[in-house]
C-alpha atoms as a PDB file:
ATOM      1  CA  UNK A   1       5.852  23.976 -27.171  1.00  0.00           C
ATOM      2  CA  UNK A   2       2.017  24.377 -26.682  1.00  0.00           C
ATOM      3  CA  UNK A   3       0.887  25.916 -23.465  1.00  0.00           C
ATOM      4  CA  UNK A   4      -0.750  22.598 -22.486  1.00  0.00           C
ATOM      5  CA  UNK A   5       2.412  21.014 -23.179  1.00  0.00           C
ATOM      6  CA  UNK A   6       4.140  23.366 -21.247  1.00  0.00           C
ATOM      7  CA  UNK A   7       1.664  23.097 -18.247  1.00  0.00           C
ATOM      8  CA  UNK A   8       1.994  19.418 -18.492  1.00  0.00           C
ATOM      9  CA  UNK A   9       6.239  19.673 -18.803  1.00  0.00           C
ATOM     10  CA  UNK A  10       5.850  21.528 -15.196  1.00  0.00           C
ATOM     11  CA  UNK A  11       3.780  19.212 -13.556  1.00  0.00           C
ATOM     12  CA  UNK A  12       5.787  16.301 -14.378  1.00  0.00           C
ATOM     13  CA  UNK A  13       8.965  18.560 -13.567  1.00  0.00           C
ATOM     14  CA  UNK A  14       8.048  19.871 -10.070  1.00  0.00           C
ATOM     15  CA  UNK A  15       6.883  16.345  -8.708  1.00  0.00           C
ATOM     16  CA  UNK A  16       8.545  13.608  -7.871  1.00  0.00           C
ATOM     17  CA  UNK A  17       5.769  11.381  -9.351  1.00  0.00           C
ATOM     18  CA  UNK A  18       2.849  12.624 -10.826  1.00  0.00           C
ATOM     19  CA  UNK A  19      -0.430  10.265 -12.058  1.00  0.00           C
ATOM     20  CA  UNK A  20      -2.507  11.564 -14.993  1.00  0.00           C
ATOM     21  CA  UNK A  21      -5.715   9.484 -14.068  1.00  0.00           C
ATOM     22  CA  UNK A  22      -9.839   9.952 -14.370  1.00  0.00           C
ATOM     23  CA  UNK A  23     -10.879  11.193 -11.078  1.00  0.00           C
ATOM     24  CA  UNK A  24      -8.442  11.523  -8.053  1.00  0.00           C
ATOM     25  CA  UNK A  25      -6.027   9.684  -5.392  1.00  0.00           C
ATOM     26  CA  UNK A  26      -9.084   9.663  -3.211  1.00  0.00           C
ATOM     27  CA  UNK A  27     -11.748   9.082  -5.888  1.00  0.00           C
ATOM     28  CA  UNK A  28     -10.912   7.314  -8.907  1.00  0.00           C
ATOM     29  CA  UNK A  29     -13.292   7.626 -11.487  1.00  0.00           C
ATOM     30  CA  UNK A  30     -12.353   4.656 -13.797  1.00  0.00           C
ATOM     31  CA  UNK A  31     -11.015   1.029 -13.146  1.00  0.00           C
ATOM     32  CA  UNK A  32      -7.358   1.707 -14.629  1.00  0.00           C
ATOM     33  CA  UNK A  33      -6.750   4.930 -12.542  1.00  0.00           C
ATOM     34  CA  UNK A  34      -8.219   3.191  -9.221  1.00  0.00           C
ATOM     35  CA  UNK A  35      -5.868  -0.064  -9.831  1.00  0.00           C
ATOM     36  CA  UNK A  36      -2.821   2.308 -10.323  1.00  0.00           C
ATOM     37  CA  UNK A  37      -3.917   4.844  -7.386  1.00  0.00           C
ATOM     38  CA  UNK A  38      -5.108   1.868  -5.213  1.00  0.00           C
ATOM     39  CA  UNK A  39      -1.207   0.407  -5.763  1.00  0.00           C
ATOM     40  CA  UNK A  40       0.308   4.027  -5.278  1.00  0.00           C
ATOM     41  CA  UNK A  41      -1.764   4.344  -1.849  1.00  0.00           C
ATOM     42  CA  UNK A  42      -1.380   1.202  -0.744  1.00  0.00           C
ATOM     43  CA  UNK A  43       2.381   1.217  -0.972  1.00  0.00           C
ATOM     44  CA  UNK A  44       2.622   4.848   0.808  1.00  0.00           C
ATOM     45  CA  UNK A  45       4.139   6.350  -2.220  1.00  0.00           C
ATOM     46  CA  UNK A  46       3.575  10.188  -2.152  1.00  0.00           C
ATOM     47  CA  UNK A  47       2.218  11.496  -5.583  1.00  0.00           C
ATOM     48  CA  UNK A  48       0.122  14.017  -7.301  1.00  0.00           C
ATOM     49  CA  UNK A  49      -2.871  13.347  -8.871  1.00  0.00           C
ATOM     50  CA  UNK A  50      -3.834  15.048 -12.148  1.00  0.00           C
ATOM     51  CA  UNK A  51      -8.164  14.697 -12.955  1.00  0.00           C
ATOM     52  CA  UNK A  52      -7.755  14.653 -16.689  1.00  0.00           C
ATOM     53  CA  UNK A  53     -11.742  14.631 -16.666  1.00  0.00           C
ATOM     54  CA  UNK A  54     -11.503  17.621 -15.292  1.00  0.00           C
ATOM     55  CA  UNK A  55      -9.732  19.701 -18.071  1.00  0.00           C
ATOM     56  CA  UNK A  56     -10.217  18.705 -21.840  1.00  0.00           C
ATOM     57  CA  UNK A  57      -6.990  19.695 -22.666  1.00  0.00           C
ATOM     58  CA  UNK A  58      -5.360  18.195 -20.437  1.00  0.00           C
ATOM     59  CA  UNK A  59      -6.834  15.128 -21.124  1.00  0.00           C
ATOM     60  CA  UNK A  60      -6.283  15.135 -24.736  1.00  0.00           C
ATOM     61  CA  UNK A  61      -2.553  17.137 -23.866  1.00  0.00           C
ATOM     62  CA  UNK A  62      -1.459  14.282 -21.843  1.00  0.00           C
ATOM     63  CA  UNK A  63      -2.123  11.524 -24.540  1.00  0.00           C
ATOM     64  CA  UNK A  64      -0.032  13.865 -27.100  1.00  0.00           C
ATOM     65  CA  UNK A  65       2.690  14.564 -24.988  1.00  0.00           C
ATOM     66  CA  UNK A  66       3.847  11.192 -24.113  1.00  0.00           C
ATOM     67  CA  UNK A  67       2.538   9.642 -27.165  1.00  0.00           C
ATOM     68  CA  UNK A  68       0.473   6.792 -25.048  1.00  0.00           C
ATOM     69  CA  UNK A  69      -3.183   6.508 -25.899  1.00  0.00           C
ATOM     70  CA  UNK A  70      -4.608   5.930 -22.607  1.00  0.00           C
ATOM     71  CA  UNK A  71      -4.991   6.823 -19.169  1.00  0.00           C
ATOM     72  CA  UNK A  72      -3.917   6.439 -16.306  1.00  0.00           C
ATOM     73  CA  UNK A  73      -0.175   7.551 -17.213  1.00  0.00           C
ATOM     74  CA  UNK A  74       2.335   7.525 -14.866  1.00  0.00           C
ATOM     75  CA  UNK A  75       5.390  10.084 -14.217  1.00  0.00           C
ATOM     76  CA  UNK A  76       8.804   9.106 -12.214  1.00  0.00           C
ATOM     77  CA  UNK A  77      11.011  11.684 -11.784  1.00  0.00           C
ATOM     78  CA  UNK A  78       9.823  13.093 -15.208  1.00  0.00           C
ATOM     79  CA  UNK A  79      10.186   9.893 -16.596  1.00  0.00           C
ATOM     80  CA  UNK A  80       7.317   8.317 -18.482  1.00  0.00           C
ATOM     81  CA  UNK A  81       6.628   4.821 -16.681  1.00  0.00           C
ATOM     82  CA  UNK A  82       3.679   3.470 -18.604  1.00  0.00           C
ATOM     83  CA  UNK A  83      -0.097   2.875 -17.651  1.00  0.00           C
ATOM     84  CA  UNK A  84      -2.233   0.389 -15.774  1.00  0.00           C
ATOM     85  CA  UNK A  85      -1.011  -2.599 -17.502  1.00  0.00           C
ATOM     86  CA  UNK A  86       2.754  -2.017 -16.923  1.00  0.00           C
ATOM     87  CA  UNK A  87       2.211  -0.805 -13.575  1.00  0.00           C
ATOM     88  CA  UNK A  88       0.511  -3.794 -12.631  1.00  0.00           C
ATOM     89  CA  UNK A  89       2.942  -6.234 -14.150  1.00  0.00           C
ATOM     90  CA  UNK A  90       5.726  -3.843 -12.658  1.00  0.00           C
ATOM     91  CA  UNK A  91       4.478  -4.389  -9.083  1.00  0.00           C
ATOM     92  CA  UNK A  92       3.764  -7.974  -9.087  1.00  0.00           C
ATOM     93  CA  UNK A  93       7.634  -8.928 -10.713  1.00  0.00           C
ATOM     94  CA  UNK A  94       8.895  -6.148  -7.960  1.00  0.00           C
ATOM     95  CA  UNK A  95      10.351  -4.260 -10.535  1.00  0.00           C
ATOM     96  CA  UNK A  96       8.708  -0.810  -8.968  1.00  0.00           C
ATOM     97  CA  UNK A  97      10.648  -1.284  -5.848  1.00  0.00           C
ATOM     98  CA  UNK A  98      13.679  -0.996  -8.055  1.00  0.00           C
ATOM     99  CA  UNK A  99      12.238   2.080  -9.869  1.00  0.00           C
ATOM    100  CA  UNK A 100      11.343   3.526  -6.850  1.00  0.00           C
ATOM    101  CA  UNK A 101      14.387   2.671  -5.235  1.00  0.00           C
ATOM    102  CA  UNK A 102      16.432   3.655  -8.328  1.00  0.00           C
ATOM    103  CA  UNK A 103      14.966   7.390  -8.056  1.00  0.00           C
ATOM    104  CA  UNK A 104      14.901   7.665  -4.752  1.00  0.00           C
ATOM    105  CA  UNK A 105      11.316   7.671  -3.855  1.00  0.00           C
ATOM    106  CA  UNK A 106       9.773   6.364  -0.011  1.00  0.00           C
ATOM    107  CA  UNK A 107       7.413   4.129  -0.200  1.00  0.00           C
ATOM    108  CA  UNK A 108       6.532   1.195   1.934  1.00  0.00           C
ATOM    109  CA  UNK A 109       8.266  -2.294   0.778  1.00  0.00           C
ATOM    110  CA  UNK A 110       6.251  -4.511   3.300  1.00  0.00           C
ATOM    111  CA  UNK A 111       3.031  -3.418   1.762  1.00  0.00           C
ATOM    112  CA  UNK A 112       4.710  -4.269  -1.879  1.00  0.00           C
ATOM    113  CA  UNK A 113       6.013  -7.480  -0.734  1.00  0.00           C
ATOM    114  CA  UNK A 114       2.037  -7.766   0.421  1.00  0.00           C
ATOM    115  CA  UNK A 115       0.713  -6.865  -2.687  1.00  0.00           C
ATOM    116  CA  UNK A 116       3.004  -9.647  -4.539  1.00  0.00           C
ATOM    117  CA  UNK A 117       2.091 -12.489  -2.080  1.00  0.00           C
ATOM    118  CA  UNK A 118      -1.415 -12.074  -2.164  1.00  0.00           C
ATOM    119  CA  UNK A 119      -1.308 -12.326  -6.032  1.00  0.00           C
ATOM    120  CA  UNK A 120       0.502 -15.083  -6.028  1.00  0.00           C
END
């Protein structure tokens, strides 16, 4: 295993769920990490942000390790979940509750339940 793999397996090990994106929680640097973040935040989930802009390797690293092209990627549990597309899709058919309920991770269901009724 490469040592940027090896960084990578940690963080996605030693956090509960962890979001690859450009820029961070607070400052999202691109329109597909701020949609995922802005869902994460909104819904009180507690994550850790990863600025792929601000290592190379990392950025490239990420894309290798889960085989996924893109970013924002993100982690459950150290389980791949997918990117802005399937995170979106996932939170407006409620199937991130269940993830999140699945593995065991707090987040707020009113402000889900808020996020699905005003895309209605």
């Amino acid at each position: 295993m490469s040592e940027v793999n090896a960084q990578i397996q940690e963080m996605v090990d030693n956090s509960d769920v962890v979001l690859f994106m450009k820029g961070t929680k607070e400052m999202p640097q691109c329109g597909f990490s701020s949609r995922v973040a802005g869902v994460l935040n909104y819904m009180g989930v507690d994550y850790r942000d990863v600025n792929v802009l601000a290592d190379d390797a990392i950025r490239q690293g990420i894309k290798d390790f889960s085989e996924w092209p893109t970013i924002p990627q993100l982690y459950v549990k150290g389980e791949f979940i997918g990117g802005c597309d399937i995170i979106t899709e996932m939170t407006l058919s409620g199937e991130l509750d269940q993830l999140l309920d699945q593995k065991d991770i707090a987040y707020n269901k009113e402000a889900a339940d808020k996020i699905r009724e005003a895309n209605a």
